[in-house]
N, C-alpha and C. Protein backbone atom coordinates (compact mmCIF):
# COMPACT_ATOMS: atom_id res chain seq x y z
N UNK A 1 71.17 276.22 109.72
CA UNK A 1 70.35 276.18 110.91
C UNK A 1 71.08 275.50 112.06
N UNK A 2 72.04 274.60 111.70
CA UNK A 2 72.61 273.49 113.01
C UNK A 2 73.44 274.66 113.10
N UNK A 3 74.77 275.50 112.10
CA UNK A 3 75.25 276.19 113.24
C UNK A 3 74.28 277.07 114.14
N UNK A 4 73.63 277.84 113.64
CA UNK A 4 72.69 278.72 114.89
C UNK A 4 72.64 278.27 115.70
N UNK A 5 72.06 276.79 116.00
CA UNK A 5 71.57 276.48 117.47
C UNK A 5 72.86 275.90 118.11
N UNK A 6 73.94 275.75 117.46
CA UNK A 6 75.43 275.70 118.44
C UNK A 6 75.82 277.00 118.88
N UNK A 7 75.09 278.02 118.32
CA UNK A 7 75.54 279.45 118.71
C UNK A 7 74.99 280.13 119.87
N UNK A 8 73.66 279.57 119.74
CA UNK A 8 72.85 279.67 120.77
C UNK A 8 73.22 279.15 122.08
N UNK A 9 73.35 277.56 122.08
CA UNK A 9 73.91 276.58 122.72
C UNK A 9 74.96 277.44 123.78
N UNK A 10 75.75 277.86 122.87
CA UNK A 10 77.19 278.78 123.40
C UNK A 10 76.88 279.78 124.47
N UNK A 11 75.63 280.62 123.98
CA UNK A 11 74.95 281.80 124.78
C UNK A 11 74.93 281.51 126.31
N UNK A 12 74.06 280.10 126.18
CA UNK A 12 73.87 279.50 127.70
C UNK A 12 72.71 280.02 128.33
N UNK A 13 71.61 280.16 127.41
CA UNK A 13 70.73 280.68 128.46
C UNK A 13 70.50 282.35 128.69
N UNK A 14 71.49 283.16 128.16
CA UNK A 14 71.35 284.53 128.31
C UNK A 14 70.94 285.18 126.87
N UNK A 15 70.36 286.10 128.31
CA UNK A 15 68.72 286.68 127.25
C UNK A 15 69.48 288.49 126.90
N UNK A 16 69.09 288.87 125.72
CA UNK A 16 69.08 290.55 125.83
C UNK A 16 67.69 290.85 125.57
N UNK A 17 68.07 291.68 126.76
CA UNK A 17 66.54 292.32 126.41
C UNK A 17 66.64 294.06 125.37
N UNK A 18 65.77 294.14 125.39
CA UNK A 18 65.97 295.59 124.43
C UNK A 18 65.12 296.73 125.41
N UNK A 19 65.81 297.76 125.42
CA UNK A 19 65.34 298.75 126.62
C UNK A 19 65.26 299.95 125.28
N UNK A 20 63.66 300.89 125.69
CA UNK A 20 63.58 301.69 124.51
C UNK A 20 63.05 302.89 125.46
N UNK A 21 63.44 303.89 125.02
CA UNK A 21 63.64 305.21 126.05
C UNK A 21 62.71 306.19 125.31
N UNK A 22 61.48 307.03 125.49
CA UNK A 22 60.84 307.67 124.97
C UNK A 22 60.83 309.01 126.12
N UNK A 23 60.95 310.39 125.20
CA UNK A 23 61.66 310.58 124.10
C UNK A 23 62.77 310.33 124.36
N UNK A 24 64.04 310.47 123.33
CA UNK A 24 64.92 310.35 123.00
C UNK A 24 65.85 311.74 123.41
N UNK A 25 64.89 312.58 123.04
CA UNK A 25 65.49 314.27 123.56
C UNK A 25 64.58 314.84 123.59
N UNK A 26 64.83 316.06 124.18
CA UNK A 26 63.52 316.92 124.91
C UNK A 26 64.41 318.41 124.65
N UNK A 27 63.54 319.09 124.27
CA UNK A 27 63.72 321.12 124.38
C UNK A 27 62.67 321.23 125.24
N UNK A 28 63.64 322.02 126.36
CA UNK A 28 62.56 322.47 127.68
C UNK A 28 63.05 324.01 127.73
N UNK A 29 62.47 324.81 128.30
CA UNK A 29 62.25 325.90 128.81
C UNK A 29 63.01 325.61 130.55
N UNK A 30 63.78 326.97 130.63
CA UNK A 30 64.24 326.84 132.09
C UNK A 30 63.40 326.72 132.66
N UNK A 31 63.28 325.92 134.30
CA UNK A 31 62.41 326.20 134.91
C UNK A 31 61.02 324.75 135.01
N UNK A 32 61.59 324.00 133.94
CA UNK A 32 60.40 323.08 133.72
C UNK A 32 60.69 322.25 133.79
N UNK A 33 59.52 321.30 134.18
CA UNK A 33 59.93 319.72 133.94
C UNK A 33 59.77 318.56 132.86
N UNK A 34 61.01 317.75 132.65
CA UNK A 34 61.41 316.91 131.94
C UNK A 34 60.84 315.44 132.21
N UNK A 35 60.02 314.39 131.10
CA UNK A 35 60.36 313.06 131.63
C UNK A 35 60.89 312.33 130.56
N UNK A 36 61.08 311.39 131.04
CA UNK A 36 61.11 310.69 129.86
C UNK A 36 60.84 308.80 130.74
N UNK A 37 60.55 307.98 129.52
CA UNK A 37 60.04 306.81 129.86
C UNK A 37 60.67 305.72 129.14
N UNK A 38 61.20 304.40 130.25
CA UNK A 38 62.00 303.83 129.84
C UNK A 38 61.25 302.14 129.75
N UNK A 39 61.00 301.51 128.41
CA UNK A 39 60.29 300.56 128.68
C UNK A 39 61.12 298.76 128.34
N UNK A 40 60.91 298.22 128.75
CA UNK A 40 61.73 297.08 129.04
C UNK A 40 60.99 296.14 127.76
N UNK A 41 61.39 295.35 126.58
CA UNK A 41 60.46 293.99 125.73
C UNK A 41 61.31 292.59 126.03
N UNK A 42 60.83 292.01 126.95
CA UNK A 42 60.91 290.32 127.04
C UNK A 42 60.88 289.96 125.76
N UNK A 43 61.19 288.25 125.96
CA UNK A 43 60.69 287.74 125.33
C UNK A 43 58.93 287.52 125.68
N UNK A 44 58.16 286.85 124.54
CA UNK A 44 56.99 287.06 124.91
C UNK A 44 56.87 285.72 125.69
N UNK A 45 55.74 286.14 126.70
CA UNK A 45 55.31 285.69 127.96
C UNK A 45 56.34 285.21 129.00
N UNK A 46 57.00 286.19 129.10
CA UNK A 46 57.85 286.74 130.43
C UNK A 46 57.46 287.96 130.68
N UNK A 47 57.48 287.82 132.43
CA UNK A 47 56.85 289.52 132.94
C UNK A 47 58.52 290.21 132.70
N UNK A 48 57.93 291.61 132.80
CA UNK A 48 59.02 292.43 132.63
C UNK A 48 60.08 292.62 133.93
N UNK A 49 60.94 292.57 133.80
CA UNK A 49 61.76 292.93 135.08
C UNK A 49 62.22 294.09 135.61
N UNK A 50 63.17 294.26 136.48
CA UNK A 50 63.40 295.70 136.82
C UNK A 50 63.99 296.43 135.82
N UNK A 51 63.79 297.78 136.14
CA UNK A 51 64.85 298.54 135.27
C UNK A 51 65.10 299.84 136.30
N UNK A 52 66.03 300.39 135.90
CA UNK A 52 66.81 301.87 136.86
C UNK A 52 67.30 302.85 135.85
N UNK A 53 67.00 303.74 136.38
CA UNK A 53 68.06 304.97 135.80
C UNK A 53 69.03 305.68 136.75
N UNK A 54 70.08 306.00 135.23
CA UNK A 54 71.30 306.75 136.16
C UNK A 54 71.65 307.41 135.24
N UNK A 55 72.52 308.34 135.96
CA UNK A 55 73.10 309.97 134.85
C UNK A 55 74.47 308.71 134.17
N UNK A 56 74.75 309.45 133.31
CA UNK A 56 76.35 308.78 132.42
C UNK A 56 77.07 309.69 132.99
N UNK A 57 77.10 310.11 134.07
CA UNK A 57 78.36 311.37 134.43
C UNK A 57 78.64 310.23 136.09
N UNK A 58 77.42 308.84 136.04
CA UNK A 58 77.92 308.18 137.58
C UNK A 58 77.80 308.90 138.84
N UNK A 59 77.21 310.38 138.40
CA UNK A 59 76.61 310.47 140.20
C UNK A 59 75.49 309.85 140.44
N UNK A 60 74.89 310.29 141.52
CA UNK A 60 73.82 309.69 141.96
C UNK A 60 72.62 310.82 141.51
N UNK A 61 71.29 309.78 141.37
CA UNK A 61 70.28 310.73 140.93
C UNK A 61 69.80 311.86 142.54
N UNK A 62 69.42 313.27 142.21
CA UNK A 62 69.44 313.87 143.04
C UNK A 62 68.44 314.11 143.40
N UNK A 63 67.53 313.48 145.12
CA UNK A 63 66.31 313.31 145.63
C UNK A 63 65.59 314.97 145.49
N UNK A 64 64.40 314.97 144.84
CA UNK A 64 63.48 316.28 144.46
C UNK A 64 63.98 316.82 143.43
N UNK A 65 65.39 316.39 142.85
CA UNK A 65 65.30 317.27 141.04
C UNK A 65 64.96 315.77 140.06
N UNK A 66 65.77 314.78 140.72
CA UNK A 66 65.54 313.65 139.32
C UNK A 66 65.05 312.71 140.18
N UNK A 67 63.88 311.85 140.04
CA UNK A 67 62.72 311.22 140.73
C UNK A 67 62.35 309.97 139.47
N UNK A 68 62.57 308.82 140.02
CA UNK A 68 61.76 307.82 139.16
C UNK A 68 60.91 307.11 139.88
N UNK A 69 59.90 307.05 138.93
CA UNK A 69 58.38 306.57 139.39
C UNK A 69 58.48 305.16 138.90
N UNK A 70 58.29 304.06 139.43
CA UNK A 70 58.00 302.27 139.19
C UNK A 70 59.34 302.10 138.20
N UNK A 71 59.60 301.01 139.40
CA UNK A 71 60.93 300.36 138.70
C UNK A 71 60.60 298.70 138.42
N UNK A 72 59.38 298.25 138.44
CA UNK A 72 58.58 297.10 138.31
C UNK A 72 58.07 296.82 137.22
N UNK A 73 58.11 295.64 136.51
CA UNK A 73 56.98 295.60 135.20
C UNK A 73 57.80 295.76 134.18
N UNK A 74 59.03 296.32 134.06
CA UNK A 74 59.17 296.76 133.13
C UNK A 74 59.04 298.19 132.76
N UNK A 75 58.61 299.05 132.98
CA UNK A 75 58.76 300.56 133.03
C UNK A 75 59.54 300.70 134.18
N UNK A 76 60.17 302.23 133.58
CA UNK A 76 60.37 303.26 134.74
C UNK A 76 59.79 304.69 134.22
N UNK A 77 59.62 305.32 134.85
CA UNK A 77 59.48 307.04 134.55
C UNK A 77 60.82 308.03 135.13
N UNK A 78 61.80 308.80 134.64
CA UNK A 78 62.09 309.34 135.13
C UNK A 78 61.41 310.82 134.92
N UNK A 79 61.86 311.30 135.74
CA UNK A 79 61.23 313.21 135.80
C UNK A 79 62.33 313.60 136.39
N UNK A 80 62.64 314.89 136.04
CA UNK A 80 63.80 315.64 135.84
C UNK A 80 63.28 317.06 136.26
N UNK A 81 62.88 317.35 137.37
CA UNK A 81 62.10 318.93 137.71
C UNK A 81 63.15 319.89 137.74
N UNK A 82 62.44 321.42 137.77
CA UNK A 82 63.18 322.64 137.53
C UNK A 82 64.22 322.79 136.66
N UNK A 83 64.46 322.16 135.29
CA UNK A 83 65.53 322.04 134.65
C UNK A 83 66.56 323.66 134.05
N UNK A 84 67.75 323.61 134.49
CA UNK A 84 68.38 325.03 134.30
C UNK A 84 70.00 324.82 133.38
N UNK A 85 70.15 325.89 133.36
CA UNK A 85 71.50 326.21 132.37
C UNK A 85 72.81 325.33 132.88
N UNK A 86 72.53 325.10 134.31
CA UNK A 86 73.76 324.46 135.30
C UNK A 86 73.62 322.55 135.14
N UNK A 87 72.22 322.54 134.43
CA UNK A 87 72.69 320.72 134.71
C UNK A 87 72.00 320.24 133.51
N UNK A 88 71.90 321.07 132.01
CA UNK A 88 71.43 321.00 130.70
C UNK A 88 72.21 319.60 130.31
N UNK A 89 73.27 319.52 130.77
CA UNK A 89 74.26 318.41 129.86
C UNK A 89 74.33 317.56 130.41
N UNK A 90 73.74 317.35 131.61
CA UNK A 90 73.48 315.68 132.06
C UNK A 90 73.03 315.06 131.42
N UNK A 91 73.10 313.82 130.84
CA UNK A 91 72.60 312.96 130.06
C UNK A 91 72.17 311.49 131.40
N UNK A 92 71.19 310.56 130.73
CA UNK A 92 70.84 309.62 131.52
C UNK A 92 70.85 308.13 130.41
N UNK A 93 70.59 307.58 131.22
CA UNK A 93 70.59 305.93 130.61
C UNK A 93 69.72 305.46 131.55
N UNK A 94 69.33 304.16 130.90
CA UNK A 94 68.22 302.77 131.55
C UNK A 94 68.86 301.55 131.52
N UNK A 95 68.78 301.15 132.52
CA UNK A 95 69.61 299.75 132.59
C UNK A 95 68.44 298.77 133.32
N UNK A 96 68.53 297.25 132.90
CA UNK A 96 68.58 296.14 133.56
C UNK A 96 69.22 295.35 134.31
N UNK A 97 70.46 296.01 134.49
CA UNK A 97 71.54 295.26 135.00
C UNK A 97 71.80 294.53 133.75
N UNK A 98 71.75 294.24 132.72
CA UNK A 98 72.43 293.34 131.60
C UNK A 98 72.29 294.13 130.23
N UNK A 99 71.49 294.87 129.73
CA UNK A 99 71.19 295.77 128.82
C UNK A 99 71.14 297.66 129.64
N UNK A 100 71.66 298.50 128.52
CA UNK A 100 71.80 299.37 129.05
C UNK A 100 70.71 300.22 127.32
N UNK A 101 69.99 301.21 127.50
CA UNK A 101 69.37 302.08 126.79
C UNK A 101 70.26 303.33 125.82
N UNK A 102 69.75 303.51 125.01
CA UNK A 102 70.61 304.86 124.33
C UNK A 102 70.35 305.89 125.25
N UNK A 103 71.89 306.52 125.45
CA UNK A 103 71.98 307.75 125.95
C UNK A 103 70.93 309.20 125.66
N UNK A 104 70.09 309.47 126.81
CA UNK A 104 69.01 310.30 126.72
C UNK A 104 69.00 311.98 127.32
N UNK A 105 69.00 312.97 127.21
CA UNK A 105 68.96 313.87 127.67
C UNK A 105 68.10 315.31 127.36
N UNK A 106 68.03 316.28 127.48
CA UNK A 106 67.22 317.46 127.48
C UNK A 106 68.28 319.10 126.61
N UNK A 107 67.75 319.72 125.98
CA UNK A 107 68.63 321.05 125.40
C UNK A 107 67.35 321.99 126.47
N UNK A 108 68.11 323.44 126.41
CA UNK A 108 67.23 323.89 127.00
C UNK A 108 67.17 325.31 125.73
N UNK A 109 65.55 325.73 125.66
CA UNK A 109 65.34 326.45 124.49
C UNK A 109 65.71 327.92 124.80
């Protein structure tokens, strides 16, 4: 137990949080829209903090196809509209700025 709390000690204060991405993958139909939901767990009784999404390819999300709803609390929503054959293999992630989410994306059926 005394080493643990020298291990801790070591940490300094830094927290991971755990970021959990629902779903995980999605089969869509061309033409449709995708979400998926990214939720932030504190420790308990801490409010949740921000979170963001971004593609793993490092562009920028693109205003009217990929749209996230509340970046507060602890959630985000992304939505992913008109999904087609040309941008199937984008994949996304959720970040806190200190924790990052498993890599998430869409097949198209």
């Amino acid at each position: 137990m005394a080493n643990l709390e020298k291990e801790i000690k070591k940490i300094d204060n830094v927290v991971s949080n755990d970021l959990t991405v629902t779903p995980e993958e999605v089969k869509a139909r061309p033409g449709t829209t995708v979400q998926f939901l990214c939720e932030l767990s504190t420790i308990t009784g801490m409010k949740g903090g921000k979170v963001f999404w971004m593609r793993t390819d490092r562009q920028d999300l693109r205003p009217g196809k990929e749209e996230v709803i509340g970046t507060n609390g602890g959630r985000a929503l992304l939505i992913v509209k008109d999904v087609g054959r040309f941008d199937h293999n984008i994949s996304y992630m959720c970040t806190d700025g200190v924790s990052n989410s498993k890599t998430v994306g869409y097949e198209l059926l």
